[in-house]
C-alpha atoms as a PDB file:
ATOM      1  CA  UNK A   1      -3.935  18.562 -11.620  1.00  0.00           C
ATOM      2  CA  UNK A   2      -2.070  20.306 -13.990  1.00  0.00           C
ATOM      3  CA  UNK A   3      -4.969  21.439 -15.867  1.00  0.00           C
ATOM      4  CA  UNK A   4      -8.734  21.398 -15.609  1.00  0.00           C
ATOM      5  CA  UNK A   5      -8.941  18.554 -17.817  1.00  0.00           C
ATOM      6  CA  UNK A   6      -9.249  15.881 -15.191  1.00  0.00           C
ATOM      7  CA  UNK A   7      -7.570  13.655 -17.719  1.00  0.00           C
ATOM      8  CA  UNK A   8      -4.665  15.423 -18.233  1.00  0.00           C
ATOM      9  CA  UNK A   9      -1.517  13.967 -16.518  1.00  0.00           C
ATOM     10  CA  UNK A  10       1.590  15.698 -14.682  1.00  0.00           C
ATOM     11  CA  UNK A  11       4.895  15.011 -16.819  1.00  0.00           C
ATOM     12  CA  UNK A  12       6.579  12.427 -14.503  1.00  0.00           C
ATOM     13  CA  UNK A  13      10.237  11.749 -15.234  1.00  0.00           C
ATOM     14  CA  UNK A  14      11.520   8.507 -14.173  1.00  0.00           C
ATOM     15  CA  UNK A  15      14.883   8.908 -11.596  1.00  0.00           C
ATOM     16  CA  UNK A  16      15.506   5.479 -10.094  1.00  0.00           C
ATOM     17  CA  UNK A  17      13.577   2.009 -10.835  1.00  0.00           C
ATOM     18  CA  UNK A  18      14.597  -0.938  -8.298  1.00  0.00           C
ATOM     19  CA  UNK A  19      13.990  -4.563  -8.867  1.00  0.00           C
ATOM     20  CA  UNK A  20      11.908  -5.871  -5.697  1.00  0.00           C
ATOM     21  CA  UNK A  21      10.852  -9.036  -6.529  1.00  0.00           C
ATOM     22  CA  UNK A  22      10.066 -11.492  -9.947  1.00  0.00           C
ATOM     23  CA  UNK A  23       8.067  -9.042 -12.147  1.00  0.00           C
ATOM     24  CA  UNK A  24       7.982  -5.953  -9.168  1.00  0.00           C
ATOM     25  CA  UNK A  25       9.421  -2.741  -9.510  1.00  0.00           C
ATOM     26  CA  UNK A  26       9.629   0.165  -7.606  1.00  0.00           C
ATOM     27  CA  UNK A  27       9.275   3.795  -9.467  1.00  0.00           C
ATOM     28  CA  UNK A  28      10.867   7.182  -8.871  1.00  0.00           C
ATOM     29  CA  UNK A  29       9.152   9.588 -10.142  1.00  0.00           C
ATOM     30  CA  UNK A  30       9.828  13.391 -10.433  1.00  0.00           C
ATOM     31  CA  UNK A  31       7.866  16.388 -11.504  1.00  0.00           C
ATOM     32  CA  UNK A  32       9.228  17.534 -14.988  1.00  0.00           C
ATOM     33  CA  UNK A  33       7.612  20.873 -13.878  1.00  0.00           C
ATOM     34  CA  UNK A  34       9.166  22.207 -10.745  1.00  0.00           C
ATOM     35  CA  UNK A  35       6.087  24.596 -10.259  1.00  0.00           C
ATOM     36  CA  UNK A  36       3.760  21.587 -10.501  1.00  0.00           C
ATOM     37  CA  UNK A  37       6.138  19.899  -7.600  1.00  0.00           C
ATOM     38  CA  UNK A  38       5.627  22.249  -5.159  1.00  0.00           C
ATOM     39  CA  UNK A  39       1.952  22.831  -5.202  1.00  0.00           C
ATOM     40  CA  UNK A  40       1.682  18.652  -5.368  1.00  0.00           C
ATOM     41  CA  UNK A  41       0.791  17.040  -1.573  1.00  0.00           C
ATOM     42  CA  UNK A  42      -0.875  13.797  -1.161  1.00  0.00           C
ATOM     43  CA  UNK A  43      -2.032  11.866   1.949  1.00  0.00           C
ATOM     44  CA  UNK A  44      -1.331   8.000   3.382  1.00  0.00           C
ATOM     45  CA  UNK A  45      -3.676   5.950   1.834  1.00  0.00           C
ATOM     46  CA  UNK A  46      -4.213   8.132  -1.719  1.00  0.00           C
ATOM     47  CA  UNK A  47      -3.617   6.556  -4.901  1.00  0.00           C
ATOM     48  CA  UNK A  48      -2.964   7.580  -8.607  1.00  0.00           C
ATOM     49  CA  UNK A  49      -3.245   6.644 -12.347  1.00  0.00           C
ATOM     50  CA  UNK A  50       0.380   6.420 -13.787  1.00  0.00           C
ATOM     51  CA  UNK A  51       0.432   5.996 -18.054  1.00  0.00           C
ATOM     52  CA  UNK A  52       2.663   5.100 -20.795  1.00  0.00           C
ATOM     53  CA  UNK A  53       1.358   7.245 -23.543  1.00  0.00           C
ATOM     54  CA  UNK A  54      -0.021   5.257 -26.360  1.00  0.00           C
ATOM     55  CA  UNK A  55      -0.684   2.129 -24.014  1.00  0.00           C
ATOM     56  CA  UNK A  56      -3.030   3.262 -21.003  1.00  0.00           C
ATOM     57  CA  UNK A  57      -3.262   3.671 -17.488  1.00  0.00           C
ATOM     58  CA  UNK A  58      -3.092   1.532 -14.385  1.00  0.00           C
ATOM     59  CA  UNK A  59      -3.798   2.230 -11.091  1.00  0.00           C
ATOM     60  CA  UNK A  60      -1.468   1.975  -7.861  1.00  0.00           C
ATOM     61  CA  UNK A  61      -1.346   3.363  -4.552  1.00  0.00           C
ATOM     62  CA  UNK A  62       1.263   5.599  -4.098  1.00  0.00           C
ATOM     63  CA  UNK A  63       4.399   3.854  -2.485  1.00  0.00           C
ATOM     64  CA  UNK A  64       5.894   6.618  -0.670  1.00  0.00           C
ATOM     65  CA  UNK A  65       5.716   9.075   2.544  1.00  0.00           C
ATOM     66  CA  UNK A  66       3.846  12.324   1.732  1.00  0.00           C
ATOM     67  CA  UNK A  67       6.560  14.031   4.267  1.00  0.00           C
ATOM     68  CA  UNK A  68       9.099  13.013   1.553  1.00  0.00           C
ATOM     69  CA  UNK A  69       8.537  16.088  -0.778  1.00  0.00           C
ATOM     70  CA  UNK A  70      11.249  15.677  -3.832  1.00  0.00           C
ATOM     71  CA  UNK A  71       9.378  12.194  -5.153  1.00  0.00           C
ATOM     72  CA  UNK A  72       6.658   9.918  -5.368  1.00  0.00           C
ATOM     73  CA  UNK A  73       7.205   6.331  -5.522  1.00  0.00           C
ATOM     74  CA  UNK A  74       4.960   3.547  -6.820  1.00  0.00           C
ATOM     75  CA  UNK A  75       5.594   0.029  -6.855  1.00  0.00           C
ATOM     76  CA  UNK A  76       4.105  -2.653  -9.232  1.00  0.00           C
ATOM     77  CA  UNK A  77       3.918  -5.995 -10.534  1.00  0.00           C
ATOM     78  CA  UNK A  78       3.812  -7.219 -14.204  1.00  0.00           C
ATOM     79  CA  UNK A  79       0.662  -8.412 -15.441  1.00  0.00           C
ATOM     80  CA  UNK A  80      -0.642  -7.217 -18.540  1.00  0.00           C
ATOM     81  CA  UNK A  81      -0.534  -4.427 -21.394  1.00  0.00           C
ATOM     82  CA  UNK A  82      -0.259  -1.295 -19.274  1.00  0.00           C
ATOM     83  CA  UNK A  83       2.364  -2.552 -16.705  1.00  0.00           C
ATOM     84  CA  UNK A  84       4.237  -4.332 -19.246  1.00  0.00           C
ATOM     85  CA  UNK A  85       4.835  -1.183 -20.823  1.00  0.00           C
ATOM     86  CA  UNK A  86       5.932   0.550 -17.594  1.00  0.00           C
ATOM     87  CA  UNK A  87       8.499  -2.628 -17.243  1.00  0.00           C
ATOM     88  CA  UNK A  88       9.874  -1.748 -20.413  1.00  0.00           C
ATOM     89  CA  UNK A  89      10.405   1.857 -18.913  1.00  0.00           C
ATOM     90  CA  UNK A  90      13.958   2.997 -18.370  1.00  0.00           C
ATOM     91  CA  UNK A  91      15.283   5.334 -15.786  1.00  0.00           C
ATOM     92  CA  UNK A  92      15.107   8.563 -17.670  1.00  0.00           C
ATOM     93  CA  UNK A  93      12.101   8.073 -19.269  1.00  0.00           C
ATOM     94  CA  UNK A  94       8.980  10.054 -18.594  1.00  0.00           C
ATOM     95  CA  UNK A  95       5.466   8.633 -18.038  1.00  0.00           C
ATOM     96  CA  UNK A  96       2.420  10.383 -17.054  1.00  0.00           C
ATOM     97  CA  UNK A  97       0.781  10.726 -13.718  1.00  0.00           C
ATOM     98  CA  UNK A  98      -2.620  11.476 -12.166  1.00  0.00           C
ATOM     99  CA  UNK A  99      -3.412  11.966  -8.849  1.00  0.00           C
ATOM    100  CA  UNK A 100      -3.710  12.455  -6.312  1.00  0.00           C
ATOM    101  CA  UNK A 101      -7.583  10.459  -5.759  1.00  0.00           C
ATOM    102  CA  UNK A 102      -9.192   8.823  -3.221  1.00  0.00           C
ATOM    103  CA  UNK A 103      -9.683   8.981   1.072  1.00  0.00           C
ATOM    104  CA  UNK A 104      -6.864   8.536   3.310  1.00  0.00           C
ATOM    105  CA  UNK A 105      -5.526   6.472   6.534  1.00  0.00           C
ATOM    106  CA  UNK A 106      -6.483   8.552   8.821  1.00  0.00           C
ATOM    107  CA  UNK A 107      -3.596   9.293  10.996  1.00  0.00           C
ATOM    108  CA  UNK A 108      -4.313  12.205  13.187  1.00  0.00           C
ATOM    109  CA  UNK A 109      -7.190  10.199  14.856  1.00  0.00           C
ATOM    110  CA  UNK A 110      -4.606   7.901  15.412  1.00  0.00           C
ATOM    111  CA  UNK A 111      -2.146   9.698  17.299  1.00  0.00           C
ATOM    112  CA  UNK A 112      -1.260   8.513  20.993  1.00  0.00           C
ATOM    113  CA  UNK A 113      -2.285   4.731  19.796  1.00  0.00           C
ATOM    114  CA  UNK A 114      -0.485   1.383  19.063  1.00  0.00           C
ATOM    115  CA  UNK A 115      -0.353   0.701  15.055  1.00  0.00           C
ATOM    116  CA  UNK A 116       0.080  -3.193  14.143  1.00  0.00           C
ATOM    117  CA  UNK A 117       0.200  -3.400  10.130  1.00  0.00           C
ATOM    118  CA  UNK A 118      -0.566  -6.432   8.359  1.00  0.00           C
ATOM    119  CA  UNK A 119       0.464  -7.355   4.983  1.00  0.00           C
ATOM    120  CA  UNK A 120       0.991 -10.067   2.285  1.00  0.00           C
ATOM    121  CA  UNK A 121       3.043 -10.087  -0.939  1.00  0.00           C
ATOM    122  CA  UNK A 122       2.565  -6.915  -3.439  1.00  0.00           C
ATOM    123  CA  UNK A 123       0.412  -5.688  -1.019  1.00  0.00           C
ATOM    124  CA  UNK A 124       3.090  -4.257   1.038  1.00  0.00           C
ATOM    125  CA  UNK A 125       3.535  -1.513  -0.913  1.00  0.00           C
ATOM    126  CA  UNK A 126      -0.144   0.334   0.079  1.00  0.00           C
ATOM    127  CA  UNK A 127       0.984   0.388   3.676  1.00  0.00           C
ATOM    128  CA  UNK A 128       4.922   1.085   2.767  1.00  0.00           C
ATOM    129  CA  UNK A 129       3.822   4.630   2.405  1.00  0.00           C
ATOM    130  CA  UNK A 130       1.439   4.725   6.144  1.00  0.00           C
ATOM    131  CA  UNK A 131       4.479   3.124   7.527  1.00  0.00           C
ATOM    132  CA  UNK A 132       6.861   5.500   6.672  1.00  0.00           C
ATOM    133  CA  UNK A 133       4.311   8.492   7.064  1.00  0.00           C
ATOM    134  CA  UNK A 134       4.143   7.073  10.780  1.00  0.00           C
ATOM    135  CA  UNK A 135       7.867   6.620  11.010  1.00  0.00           C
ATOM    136  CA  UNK A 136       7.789   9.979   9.928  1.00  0.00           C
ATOM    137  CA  UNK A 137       6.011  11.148  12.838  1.00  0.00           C
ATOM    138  CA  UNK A 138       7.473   8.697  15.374  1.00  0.00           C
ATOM    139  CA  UNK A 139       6.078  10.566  18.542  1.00  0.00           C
ATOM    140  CA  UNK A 140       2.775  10.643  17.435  1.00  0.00           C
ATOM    141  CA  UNK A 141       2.105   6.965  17.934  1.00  0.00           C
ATOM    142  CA  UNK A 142       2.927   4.189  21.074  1.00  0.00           C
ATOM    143  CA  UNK A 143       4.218   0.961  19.460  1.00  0.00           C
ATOM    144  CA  UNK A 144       4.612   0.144  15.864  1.00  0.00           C
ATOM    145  CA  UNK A 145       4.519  -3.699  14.650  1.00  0.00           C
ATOM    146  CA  UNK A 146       4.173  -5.027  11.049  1.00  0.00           C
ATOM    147  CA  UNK A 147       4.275  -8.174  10.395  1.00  0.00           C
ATOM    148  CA  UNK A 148       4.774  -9.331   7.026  1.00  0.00           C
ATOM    149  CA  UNK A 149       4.199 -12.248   4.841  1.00  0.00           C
ATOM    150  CA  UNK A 150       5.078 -13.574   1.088  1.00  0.00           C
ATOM    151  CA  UNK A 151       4.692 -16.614  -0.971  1.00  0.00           C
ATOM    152  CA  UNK A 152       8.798 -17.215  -0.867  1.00  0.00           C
ATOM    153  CA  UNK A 153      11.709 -15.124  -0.059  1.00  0.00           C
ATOM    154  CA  UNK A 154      12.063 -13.629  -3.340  1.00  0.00           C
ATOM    155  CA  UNK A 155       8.463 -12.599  -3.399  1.00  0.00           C
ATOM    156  CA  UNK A 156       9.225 -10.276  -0.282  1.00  0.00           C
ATOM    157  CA  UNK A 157       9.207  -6.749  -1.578  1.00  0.00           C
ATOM    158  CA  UNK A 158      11.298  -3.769  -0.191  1.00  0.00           C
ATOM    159  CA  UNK A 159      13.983  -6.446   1.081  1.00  0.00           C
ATOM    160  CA  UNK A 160      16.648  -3.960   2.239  1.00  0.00           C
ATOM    161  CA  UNK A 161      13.747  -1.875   3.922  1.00  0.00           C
ATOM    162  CA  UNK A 162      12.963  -4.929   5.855  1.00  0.00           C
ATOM    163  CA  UNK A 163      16.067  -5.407   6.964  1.00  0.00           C
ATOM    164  CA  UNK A 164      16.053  -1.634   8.125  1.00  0.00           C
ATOM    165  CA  UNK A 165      13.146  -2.043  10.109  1.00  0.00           C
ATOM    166  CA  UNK A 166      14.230  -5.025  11.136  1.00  0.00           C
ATOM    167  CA  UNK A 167      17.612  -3.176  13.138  1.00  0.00           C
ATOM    168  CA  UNK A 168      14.987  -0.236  14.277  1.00  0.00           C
ATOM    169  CA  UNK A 169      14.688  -0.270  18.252  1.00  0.00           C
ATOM    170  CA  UNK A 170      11.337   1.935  17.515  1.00  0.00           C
ATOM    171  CA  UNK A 171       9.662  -0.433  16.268  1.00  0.00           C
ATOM    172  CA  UNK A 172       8.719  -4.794  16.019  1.00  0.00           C
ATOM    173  CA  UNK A 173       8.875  -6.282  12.418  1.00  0.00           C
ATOM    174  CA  UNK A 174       7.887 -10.058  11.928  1.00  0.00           C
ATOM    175  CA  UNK A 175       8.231 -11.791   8.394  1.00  0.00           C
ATOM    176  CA  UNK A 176       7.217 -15.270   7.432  1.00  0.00           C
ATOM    177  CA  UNK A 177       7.145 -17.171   4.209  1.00  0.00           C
ATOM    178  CA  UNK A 178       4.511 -19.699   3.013  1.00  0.00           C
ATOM    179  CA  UNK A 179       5.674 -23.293   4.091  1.00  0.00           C
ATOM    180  CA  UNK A 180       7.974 -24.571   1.500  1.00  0.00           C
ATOM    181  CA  UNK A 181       8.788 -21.143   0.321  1.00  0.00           C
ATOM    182  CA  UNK A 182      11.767 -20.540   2.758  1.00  0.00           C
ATOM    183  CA  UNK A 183      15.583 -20.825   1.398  1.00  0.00           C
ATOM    184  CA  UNK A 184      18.246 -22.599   4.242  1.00  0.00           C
ATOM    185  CA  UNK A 185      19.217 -18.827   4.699  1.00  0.00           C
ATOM    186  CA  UNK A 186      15.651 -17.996   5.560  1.00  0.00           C
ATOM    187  CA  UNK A 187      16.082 -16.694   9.657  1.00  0.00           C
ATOM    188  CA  UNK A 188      12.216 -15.434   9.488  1.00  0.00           C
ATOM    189  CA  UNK A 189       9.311 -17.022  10.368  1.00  0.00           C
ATOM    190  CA  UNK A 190       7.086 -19.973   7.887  1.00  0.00           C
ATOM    191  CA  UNK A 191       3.592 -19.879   7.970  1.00  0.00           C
ATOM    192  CA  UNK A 192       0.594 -18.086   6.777  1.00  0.00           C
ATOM    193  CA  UNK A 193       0.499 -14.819   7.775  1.00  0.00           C
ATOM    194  CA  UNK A 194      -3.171 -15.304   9.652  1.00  0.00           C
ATOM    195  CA  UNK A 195      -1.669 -18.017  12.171  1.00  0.00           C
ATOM    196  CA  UNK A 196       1.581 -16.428  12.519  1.00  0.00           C
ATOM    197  CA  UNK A 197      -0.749 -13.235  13.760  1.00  0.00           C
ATOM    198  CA  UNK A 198      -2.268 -15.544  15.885  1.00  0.00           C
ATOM    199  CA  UNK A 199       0.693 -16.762  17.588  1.00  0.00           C
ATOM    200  CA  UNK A 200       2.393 -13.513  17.897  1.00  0.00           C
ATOM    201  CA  UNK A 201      -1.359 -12.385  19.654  1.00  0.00           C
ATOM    202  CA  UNK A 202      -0.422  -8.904  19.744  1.00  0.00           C
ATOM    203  CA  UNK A 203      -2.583  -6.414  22.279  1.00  0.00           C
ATOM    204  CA  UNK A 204      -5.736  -4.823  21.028  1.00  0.00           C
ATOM    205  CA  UNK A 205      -5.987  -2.235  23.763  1.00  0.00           C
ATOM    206  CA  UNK A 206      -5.766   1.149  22.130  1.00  0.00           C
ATOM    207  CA  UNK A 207      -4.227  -0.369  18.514  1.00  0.00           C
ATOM    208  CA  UNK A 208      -5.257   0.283  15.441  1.00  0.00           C
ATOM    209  CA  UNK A 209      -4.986  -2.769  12.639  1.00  0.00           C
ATOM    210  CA  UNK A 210      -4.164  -2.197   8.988  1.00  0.00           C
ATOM    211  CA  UNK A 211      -4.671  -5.028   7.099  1.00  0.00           C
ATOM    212  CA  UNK A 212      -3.603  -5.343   3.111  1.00  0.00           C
ATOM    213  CA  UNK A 213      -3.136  -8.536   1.435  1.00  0.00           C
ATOM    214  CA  UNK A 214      -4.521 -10.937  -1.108  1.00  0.00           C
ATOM    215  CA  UNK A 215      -8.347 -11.450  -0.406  1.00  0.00           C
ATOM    216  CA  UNK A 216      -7.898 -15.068   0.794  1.00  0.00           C
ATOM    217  CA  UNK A 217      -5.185 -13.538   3.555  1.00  0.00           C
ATOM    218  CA  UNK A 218      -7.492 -10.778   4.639  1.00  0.00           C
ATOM    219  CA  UNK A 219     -10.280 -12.904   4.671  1.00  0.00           C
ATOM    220  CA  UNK A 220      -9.240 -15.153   7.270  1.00  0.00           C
ATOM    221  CA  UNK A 221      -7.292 -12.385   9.268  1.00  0.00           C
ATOM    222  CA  UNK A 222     -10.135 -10.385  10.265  1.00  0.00           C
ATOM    223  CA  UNK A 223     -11.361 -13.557  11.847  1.00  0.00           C
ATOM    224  CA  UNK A 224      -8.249 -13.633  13.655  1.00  0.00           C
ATOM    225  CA  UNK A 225      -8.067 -10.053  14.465  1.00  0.00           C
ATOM    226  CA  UNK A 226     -11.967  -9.937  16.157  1.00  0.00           C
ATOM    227  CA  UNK A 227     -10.645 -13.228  17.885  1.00  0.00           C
ATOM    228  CA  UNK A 228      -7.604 -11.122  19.683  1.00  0.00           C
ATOM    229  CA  UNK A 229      -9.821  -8.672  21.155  1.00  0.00           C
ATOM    230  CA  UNK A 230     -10.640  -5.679  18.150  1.00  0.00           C
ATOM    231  CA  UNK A 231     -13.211  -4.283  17.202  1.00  0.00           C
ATOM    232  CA  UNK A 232     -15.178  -3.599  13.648  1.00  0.00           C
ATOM    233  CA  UNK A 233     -14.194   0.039  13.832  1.00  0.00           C
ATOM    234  CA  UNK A 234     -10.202  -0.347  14.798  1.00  0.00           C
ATOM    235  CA  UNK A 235      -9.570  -2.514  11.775  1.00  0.00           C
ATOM    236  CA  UNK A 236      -9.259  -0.645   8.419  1.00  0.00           C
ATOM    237  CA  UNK A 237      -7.997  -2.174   4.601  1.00  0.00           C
ATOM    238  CA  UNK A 238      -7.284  -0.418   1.400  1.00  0.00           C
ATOM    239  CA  UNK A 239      -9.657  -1.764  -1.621  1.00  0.00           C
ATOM    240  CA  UNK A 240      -6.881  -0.368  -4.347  1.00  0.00           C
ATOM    241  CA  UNK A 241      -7.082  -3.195  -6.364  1.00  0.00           C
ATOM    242  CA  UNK A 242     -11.002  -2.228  -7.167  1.00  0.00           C
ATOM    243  CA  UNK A 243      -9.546   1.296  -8.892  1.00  0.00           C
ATOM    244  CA  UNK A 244     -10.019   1.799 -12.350  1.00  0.00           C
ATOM    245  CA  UNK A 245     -10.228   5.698 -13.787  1.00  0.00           C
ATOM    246  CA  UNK A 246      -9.772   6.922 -10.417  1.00  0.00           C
ATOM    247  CA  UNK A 247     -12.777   9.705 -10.801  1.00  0.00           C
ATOM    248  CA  UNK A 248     -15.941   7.692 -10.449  1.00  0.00           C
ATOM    249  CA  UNK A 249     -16.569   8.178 -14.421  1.00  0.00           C
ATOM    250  CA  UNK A 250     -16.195   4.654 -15.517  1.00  0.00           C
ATOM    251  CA  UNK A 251     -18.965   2.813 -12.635  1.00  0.00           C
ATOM    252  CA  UNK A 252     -16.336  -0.344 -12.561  1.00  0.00           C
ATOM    253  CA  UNK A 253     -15.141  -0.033  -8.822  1.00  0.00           C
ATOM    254  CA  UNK A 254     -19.003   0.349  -7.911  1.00  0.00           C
ATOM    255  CA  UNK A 255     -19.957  -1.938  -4.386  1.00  0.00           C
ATOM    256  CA  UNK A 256     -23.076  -2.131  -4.004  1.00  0.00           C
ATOM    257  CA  UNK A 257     -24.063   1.984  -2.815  1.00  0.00           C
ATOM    258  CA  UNK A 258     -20.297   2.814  -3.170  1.00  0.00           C
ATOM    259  CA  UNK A 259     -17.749   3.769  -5.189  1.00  0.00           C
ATOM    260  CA  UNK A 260     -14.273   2.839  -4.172  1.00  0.00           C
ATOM    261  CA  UNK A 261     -12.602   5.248  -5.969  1.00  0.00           C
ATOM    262  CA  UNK A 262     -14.381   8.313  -4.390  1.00  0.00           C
ATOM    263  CA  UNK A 263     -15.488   7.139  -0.828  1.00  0.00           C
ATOM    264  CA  UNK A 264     -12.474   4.469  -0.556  1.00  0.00           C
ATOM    265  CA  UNK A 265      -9.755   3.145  -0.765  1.00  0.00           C
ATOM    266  CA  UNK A 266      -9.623   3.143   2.660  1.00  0.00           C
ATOM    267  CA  UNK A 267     -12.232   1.513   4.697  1.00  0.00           C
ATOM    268  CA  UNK A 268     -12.679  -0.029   8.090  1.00  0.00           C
ATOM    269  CA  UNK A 269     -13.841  -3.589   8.863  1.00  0.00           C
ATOM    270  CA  UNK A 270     -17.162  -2.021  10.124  1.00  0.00           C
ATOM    271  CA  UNK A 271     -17.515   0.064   6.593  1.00  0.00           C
ATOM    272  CA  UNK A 272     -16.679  -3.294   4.518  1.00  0.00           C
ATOM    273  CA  UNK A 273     -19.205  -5.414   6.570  1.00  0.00           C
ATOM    274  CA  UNK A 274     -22.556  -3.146   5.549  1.00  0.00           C
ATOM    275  CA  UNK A 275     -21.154  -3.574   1.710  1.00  0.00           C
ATOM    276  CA  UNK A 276     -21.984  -6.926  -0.505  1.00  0.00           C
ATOM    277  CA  UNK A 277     -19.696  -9.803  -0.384  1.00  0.00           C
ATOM    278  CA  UNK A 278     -18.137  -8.922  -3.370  1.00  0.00           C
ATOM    279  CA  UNK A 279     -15.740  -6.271  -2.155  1.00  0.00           C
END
């Protein structure tokens, strides 16, 4: 941080803001302070507290690859005071940023395995950044599959990134929209993203799962997941949307002996199933 005042944001100055989706936007951001750039590093899975002073702070994962140095990238939706604010945010304009906080995908455990991401709607964006961060280090890791899901084809975020992956020979991307939400243009799949998974029945033999989605989506695609042959402890989530201040001050992401924001976001299936039922 750029201070010992854990409170105290870096200046973040605002280069490039993208329209993803009704009411999503991508950020980004750059260091004001070049210094503070270079000694800033992150990991896959960390997340961070980004303000518009005189409004608050919200919390969001941080969008992009750590191995891309120059930026950071977060990607939100508009829902109420603070992010309304940051909508109102042109490029240009600084906002503040803390961060990094939390646990991380871990990655390096993973080398020489299969990775098969699962997501749904805004929720891309937490695994946007493992993706890339694997992409990154393509010869780390065996196959890479995401399959992806949205209410309708306007709610699919990162559109032109899909159709990159989609063209990729290095990896398998599959994206569906919720029945009814397709467009006569639509050439993906329709269906819920949990029976879609189940019909594409990909291998669980040395694979790792990351699931991130609404709670409904992950709820019944563990099921699904356990069904196709893995295991507690090769499935693994992001909690994110439990974050509040981001330094286990404020007691509001508390589960039951845990708080997110210090011993999360990330969590396996096997972590998740020894907590209360209301993660």
């Amino acid at each position: 941080m750029p201070s010992n005042n854990i409170y105290n944001p870096y200046l973040m100055r605002i280069e490039k803001i993208t329209d993803e989706a009704p009411g999503v936007k991508t950020f980004r951001l750059k260091f004001t302070n070049d210094a503070e750039r270079e000694q800033f590093n992150f990991k896959a899975g960390q997340f961070g507290e980004y303000s518009v002073f005189g409004e608050g702070e919200s919390t969001f994962c941080i969008a992009s690859s750590p191995m891309r140095k120059e930026y950071v990238e977060c990607t939100f939706r508009q829902a109420g005071r603070v992010t309304s604010a940051l909508a109102r945010r042109e490029e240009g304009d600084v906002i503040g940023f803390r961060g990094p906080y939390g646990n991380i995908f871990p990655l390096e455990e993973w080398k020489g395995k299969n990775l098969l991401f699962i997501a749904g709607g805004i929720a891309l964006p937490p695994m946007r950044c493992v993706i890339w961060n694997a992409l990154d280090l393509r010869d780390w890791f065996k196959d890479i599959t995401v399959v992806y899901g949205a209410r309708s084809v306007a709610d699919l975020v990162y559109k032109y990134e899909l159709d990159e992956w989609g063209k990729r020979s290095d990896m398998r991307l599959t994206t569906t929209v919720d029945p009814g939400g397709e467009n006569p243009q639509w050439t993906g799949k329709v269906g819920f993203v949990p029976k879609v998974l189940e019909e594409l029945a990909p291998a669980s033999s040395n694979t790792i799962a990351i699931v991130c989605g609404p709670p409904v989506m992950i709820k019944f695609t563990f099921p699904v997941l356990e069904k196709l042959g893995f295991t507690p402890e090769t499935m693994y989530t992001t909690l994110e949307n439990r974050m509040k201040c981001g330094v286990g001050k404020c007691g509001r992401c508390n589960v039951g002996p845990v708080y997110v924001c210090k011993d999360g976001p990330v969590f396996s299936y096997g972590e998740l199933k020894k907590l209360p039922a209301e993660y």
